[in-house]
Protein backbone atom coordinates (compact mmCIF):
# COMPACT_ATOMS: atom_id res chain seq x y z
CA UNK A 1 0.00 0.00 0.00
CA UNK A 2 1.21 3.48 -1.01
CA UNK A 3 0.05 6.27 0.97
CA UNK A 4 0.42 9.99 -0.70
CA UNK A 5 0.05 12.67 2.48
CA UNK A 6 -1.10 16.69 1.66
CA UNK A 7 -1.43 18.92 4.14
CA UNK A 8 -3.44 22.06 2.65
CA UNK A 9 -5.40 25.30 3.38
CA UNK A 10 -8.93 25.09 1.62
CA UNK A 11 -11.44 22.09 1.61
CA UNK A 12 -13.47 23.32 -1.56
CA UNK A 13 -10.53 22.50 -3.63
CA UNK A 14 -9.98 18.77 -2.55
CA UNK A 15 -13.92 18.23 -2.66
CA UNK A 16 -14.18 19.47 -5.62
CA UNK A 17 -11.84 17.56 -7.23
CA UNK A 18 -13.55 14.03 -5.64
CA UNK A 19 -17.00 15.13 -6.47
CA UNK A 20 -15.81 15.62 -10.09
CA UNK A 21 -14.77 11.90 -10.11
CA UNK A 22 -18.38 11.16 -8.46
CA UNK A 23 -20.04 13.29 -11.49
CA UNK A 24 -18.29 11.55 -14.16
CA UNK A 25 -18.98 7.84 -12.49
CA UNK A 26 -15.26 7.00 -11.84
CA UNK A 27 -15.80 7.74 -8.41
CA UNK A 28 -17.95 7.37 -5.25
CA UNK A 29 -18.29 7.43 -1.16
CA UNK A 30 -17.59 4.62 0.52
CA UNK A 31 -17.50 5.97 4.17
CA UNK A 32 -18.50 9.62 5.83
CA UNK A 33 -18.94 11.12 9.00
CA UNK A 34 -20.61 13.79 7.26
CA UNK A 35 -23.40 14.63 5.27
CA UNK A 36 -22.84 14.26 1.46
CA UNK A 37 -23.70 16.67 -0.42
CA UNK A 38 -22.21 19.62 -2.73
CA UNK A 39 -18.77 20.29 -2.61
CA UNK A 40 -20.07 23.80 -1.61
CA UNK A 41 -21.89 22.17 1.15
CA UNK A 42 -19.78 20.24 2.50
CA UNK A 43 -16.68 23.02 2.47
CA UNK A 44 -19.25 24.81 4.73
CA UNK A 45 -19.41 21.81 7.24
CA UNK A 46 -15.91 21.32 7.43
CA UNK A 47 -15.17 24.92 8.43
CA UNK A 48 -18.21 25.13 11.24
CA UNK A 49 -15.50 22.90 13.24
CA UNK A 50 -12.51 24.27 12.00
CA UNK A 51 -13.68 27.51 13.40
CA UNK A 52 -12.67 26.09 16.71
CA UNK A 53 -9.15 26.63 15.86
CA UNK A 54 -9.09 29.87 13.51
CA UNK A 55 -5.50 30.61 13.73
CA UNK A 56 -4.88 27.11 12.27
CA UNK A 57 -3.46 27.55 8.57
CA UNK A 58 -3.44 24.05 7.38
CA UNK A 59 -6.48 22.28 8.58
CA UNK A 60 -6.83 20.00 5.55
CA UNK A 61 -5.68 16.49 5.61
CA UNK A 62 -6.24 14.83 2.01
CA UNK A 63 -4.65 11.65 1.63
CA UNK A 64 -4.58 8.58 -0.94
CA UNK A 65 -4.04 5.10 0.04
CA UNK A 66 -2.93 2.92 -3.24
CA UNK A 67 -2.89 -0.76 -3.58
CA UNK A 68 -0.48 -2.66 -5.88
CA UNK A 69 -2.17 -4.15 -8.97
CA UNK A 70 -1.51 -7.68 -7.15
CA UNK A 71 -3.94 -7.07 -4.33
CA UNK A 72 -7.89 -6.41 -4.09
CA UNK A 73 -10.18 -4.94 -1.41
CA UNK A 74 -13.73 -4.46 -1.93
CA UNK A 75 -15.86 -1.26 -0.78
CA UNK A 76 -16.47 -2.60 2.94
CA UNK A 77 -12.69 -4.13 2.89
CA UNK A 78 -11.39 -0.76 1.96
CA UNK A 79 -13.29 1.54 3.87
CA UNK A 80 -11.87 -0.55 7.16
CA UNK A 81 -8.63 -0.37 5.99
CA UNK A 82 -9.23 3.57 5.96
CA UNK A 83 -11.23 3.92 8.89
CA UNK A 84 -8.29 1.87 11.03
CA UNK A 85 -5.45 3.91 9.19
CA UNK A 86 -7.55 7.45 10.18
CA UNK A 87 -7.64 5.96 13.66
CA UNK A 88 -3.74 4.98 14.24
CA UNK A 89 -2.63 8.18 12.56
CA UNK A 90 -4.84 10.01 14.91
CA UNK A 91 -7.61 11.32 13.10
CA UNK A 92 -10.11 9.28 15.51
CA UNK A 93 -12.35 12.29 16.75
CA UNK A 94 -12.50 14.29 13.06
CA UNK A 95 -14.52 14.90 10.37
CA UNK A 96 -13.77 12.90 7.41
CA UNK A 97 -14.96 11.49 4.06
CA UNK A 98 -13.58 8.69 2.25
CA UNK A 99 -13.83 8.27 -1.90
CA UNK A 100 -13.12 4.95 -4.04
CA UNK A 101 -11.97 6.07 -7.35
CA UNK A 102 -12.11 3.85 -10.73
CA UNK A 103 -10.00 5.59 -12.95
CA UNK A 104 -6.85 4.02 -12.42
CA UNK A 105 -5.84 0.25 -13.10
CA UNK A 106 -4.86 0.19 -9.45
CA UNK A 107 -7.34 0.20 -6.99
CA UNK A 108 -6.99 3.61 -4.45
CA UNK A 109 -9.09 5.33 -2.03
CA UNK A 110 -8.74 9.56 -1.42
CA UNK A 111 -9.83 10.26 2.22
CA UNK A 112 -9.78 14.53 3.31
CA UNK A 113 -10.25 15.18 6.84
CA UNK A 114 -10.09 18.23 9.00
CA UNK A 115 -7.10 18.33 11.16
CA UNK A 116 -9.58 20.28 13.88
CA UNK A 117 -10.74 17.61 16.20
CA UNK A 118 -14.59 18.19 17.34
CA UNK A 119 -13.05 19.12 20.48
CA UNK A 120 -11.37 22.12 19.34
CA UNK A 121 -7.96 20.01 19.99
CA UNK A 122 -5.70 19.90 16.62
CA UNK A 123 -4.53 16.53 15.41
CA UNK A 124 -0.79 16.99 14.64
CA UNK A 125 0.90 16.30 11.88
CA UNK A 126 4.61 16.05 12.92
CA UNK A 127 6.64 13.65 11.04
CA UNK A 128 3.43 12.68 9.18
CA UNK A 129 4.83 10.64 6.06
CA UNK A 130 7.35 8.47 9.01
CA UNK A 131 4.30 7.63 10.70
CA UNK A 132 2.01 7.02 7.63
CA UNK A 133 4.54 4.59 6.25
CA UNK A 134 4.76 2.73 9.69
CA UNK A 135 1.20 2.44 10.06
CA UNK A 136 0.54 1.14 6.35
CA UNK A 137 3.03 -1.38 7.41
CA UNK A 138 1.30 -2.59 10.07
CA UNK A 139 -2.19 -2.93 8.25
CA UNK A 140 -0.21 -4.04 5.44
CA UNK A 141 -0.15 -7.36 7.60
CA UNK A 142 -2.95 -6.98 9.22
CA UNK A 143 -5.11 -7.02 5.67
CA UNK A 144 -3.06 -9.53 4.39
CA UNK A 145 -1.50 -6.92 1.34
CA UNK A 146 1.65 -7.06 -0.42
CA UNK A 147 4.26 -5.44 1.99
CA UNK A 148 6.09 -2.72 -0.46
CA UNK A 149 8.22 -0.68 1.23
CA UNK A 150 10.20 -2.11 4.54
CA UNK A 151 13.48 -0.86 6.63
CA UNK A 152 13.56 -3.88 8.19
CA UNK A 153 16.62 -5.81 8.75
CA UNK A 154 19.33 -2.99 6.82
CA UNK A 155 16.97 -3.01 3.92
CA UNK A 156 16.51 0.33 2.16
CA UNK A 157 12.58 1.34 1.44
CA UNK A 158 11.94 1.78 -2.41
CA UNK A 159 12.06 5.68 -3.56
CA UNK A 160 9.15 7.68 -4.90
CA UNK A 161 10.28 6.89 -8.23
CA UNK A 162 10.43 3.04 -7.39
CA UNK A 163 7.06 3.62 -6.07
CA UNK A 164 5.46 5.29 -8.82
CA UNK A 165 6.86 2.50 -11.09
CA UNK A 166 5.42 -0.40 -9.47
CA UNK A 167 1.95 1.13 -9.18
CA UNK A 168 2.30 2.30 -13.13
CA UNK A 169 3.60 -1.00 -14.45
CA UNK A 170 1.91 -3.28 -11.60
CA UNK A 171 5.77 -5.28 -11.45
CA UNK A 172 7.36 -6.37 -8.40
CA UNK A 173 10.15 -3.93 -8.10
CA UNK A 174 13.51 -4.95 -8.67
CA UNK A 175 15.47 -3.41 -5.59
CA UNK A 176 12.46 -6.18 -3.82
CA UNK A 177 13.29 -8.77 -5.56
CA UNK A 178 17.11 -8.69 -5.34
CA UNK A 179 16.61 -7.62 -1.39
CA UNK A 180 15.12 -10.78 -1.67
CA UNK A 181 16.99 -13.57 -3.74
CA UNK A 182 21.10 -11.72 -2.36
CA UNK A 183 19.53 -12.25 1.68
CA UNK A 184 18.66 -15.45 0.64
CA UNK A 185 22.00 -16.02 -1.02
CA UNK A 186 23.55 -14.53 1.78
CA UNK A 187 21.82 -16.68 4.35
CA UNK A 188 22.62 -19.62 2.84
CA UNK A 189 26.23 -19.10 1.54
CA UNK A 190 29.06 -20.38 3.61
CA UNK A 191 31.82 -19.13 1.57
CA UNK A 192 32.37 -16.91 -1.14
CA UNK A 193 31.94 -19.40 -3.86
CA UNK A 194 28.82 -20.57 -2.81
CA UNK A 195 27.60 -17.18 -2.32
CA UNK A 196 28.41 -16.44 -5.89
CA UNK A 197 26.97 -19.73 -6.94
CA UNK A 198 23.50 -18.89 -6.11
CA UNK A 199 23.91 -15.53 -7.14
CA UNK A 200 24.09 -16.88 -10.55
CA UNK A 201 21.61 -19.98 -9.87
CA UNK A 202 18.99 -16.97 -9.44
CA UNK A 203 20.31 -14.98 -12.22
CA UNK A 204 21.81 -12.27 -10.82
CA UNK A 205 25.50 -11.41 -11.69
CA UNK A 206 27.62 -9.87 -9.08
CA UNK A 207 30.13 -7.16 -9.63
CA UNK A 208 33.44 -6.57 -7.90
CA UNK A 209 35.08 -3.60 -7.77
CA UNK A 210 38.70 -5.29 -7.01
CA UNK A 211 41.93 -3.47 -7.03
CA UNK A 212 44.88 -3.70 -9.64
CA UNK A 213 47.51 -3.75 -7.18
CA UNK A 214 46.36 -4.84 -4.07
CA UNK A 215 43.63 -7.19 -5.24
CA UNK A 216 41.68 -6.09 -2.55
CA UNK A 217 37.46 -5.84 -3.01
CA UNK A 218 36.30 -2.48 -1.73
CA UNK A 219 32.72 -3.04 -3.09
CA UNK A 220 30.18 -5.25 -4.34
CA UNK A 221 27.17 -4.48 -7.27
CA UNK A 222 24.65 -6.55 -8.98
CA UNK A 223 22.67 -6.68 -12.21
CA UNK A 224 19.62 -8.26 -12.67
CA UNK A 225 17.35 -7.89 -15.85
CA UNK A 226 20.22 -5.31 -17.27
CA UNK A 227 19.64 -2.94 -14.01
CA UNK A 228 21.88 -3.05 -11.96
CA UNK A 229 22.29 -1.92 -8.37
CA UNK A 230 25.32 -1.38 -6.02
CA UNK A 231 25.15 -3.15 -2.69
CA UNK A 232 24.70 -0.19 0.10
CA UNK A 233 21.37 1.28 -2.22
CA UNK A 234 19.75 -2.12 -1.27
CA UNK A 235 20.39 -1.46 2.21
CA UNK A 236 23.52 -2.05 4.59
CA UNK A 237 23.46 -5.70 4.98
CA UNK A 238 24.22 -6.01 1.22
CA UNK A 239 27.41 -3.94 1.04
CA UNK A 240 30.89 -5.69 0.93
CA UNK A 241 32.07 -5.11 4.55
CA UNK A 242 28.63 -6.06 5.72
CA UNK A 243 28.62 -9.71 3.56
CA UNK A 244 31.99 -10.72 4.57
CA UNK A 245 31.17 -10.25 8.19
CA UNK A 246 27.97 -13.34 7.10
CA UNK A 247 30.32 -15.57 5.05
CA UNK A 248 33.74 -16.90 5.07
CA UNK A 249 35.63 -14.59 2.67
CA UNK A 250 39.28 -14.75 2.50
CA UNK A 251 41.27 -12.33 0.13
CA UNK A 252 43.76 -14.79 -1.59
CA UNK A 253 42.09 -18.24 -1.74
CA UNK A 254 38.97 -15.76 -3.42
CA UNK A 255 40.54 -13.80 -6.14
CA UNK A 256 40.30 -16.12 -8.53
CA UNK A 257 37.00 -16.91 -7.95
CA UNK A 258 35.82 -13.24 -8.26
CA UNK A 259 38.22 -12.60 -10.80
CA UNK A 260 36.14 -15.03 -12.65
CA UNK A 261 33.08 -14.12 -11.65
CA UNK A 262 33.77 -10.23 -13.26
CA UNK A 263 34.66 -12.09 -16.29
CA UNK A 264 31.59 -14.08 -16.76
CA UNK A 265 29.46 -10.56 -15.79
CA UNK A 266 31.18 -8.96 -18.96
CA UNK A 267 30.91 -11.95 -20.96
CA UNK A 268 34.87 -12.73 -21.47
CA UNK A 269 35.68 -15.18 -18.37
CA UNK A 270 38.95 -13.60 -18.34
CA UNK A 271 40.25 -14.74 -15.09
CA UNK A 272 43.13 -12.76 -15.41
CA UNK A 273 41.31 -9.32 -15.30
CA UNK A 274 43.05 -7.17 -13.32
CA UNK A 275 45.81 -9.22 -12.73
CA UNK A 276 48.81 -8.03 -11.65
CA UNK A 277 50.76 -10.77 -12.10
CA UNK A 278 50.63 -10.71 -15.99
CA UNK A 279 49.12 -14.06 -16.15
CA UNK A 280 49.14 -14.72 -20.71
CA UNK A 281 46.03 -15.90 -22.39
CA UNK A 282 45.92 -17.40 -25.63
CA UNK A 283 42.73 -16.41 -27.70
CA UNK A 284 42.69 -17.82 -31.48
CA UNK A 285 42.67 -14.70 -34.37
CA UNK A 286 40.01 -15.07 -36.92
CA UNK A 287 43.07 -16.72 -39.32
CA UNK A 288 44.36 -19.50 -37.06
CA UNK A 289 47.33 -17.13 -35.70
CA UNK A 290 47.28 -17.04 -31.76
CA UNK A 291 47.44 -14.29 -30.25
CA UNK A 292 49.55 -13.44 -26.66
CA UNK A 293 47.91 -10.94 -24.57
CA UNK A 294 49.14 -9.66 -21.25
CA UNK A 295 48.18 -7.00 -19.18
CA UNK A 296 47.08 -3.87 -21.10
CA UNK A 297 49.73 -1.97 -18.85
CA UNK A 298 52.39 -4.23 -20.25
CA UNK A 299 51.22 -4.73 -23.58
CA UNK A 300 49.64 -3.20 -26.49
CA UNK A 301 45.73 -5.03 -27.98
CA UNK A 302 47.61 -5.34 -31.76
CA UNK A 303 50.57 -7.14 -30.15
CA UNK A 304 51.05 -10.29 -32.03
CA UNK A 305 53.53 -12.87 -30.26
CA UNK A 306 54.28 -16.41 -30.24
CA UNK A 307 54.00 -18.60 -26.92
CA UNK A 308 57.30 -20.64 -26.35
CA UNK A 309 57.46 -23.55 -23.71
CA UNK A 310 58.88 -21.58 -21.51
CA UNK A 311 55.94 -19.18 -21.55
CA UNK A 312 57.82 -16.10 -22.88
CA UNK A 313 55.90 -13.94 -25.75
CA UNK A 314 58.46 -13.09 -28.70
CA UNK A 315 57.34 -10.94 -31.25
CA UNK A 316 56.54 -12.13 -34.69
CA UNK A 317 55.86 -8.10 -36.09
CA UNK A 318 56.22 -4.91 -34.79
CA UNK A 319 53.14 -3.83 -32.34
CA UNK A 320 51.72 -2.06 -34.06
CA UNK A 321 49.64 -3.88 -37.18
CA UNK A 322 50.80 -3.52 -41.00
CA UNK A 323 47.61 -1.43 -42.79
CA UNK A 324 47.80 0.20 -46.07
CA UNK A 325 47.82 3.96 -44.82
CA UNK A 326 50.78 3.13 -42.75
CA UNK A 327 53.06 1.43 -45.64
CA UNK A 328 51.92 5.19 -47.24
CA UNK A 329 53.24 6.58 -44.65
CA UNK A 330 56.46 4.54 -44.56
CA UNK A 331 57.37 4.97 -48.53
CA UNK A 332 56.69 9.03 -48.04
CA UNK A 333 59.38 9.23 -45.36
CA UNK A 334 61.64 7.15 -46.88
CA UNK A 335 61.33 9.68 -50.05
CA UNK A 336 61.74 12.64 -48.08
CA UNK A 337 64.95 11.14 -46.33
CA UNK A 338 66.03 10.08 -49.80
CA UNK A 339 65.75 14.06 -51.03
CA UNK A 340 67.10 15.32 -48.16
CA UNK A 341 70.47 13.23 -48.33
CA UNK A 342 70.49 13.94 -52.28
CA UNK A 343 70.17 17.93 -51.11
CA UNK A 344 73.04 17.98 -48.56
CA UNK A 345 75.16 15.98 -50.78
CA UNK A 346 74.36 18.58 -53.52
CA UNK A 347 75.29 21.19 -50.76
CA UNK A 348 78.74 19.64 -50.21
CA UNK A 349 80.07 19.79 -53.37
């Protein structure tokens, strides 16, 4: 459940706006405390309480409560779940109305109530979203509704973008799912290879950002469905320092492991990324030749060598390839040289 909080100034303009949804049959009342009537009307019965507190600016609570596509209430189901959510946020002793709209493919309701209790007492709204979140929560579970947005257990709540998403597209959000499948992963996981292992089994590919010369892993992302997501915006149990504290992780015995696993993520297995140690790998040229590779610090991409037993790389032709512009290039200079001998000679004599 997604709950959208404005605090405002004038009741006509909130009424209005439901009672235009009423006219045009995409909307109706499923619970009051007052009478229905006009938007006029109704503005008028609002402000006989809020009278009780005239210096109040912003007596107008208008809220919307939206459900994911994957979960239903009907009228009576709905207008609990506002009447208890009213109640817990402290709106017990207020005037309120409550609207079902039908113009969306998810279902919502819009409740406005007056922040003027009918005892001249004002209900407050300090820290109102915090405390709107943590009571949707709560009837989350007590409804039995999908439970979108959590901070429980170092997991980070979904954004308003992430929000807006899932109740546009109706998809289980991503950051959920991977909060998910990498706890579970984590959970389970008694070493680093394991850990990676079901990573992979549940098609996520992990990330590591490893360094060159120490080999040392100073963070961990992960991609899923081509998004991917670095481990402290899931939430702090899914950084680096926090999963090494869960599983056995040990800095030598697991660089080739997550050596490989970078490899695989870019789609090259290159265990030797980032190595140091200028491990060679043989990879066959589109005409038979092999080619030697090292580490790009050592060694050019166009090198061409040949692997002896001993595992040196000689040179079979100058680094850089043979191309027609460059055998250009060669014959000009060689003419120019040519001249310029034939010019000082001419000089000499």
């Amino acid at each position: 459940m997604i709950g959208k909080i404005t605090i405002g100034k004038d009741f006509y303009g909130v009424l209005a706006y439901n009672e235009k949804k009423v006219s045009e049959g995409v909307g109706y009342v499923i619970d009051s405390n007052i009478g229905q009537s006009t938007a006029v009307n109704m503005t008028q019965e609002f402000n006989l309480i809020r009278q009780l507190r005239p210096g109040l600016g912003n007596a107008v609570l208008h809220v919307s409560l939206n459900l994911p596509y994957s979960d239903q209430l009907n009228d009576k189901e709905f207008a609990s779940f506002g009447c208890d959510y009213l109640m817990k946020m402290g709106f017990d002793n207020n005037q309120f109305i409550m609207y079902r709209h039908k113009d969306t493919e998810h279902e919502h309701i819009h409740i406005v109530a007056n922040r003027v209790r009918y005892s001249g007492r004002i209900t407050s709204d300090s820290n109102i979203k915090r405390r709107s979140r943590e009571v949707l929560n709560d009837l989350e579970r007590k409804y039995g509704l999908t439970q979108i947005s959590t901070k429980i257990g170092g997991k980070k709540s979904l954004d308003q973008k992430e929000i807006e998403k899932t109740l546009r597209t109706g998809d289980v959000p991503i950051k959920l799912v991977l909060q998910e499948r990498i706890g579970s992963a984590i959970s389970k996981a008694m070493d680093t290879t394991e850990f990676i292992k079901l990573l992979q089994e549940q098609n996520i590919s992990p990330r590591f950002n490893v360094s060159k010369t120490t080999g040392r892993v100073s963070g961990i992302s992960f991609k899923y469905h081509d998004v991917v997501y670095k481990g402290s915006t899931l939430g702090k149990k899914f950084s680096w320092n926090s999963i090494i504290k869960q599983i056995d992780y040990e800095q030598t015995r697991d660089r080739s492991v997550i050596l490989s696993a970078n490899g695989k993520e870019r789609g090259t297995d290159q265990a030797d990324e980032g190595n140091d140690e200028g491990t060679v790998k043989v990879e066959p040229r589109n005409n038979g030749t092999a080619k030697g590779t090292r580490n790009s610090a050592q060694q050019s991409k166009s090198h061409v060598g040949e692997i002896k037993e001993n595992g040196i790389v000689e040179s079979l032709m100058d680094e850089s390839e043979w191309n027609p512009f460059k055998l250009e290039l060669t014959d000009h200079g060689a003419r120019k040289k040519s001249e310029r001998k034939k010019k000082r000679k001419g000089l000499n004599k």
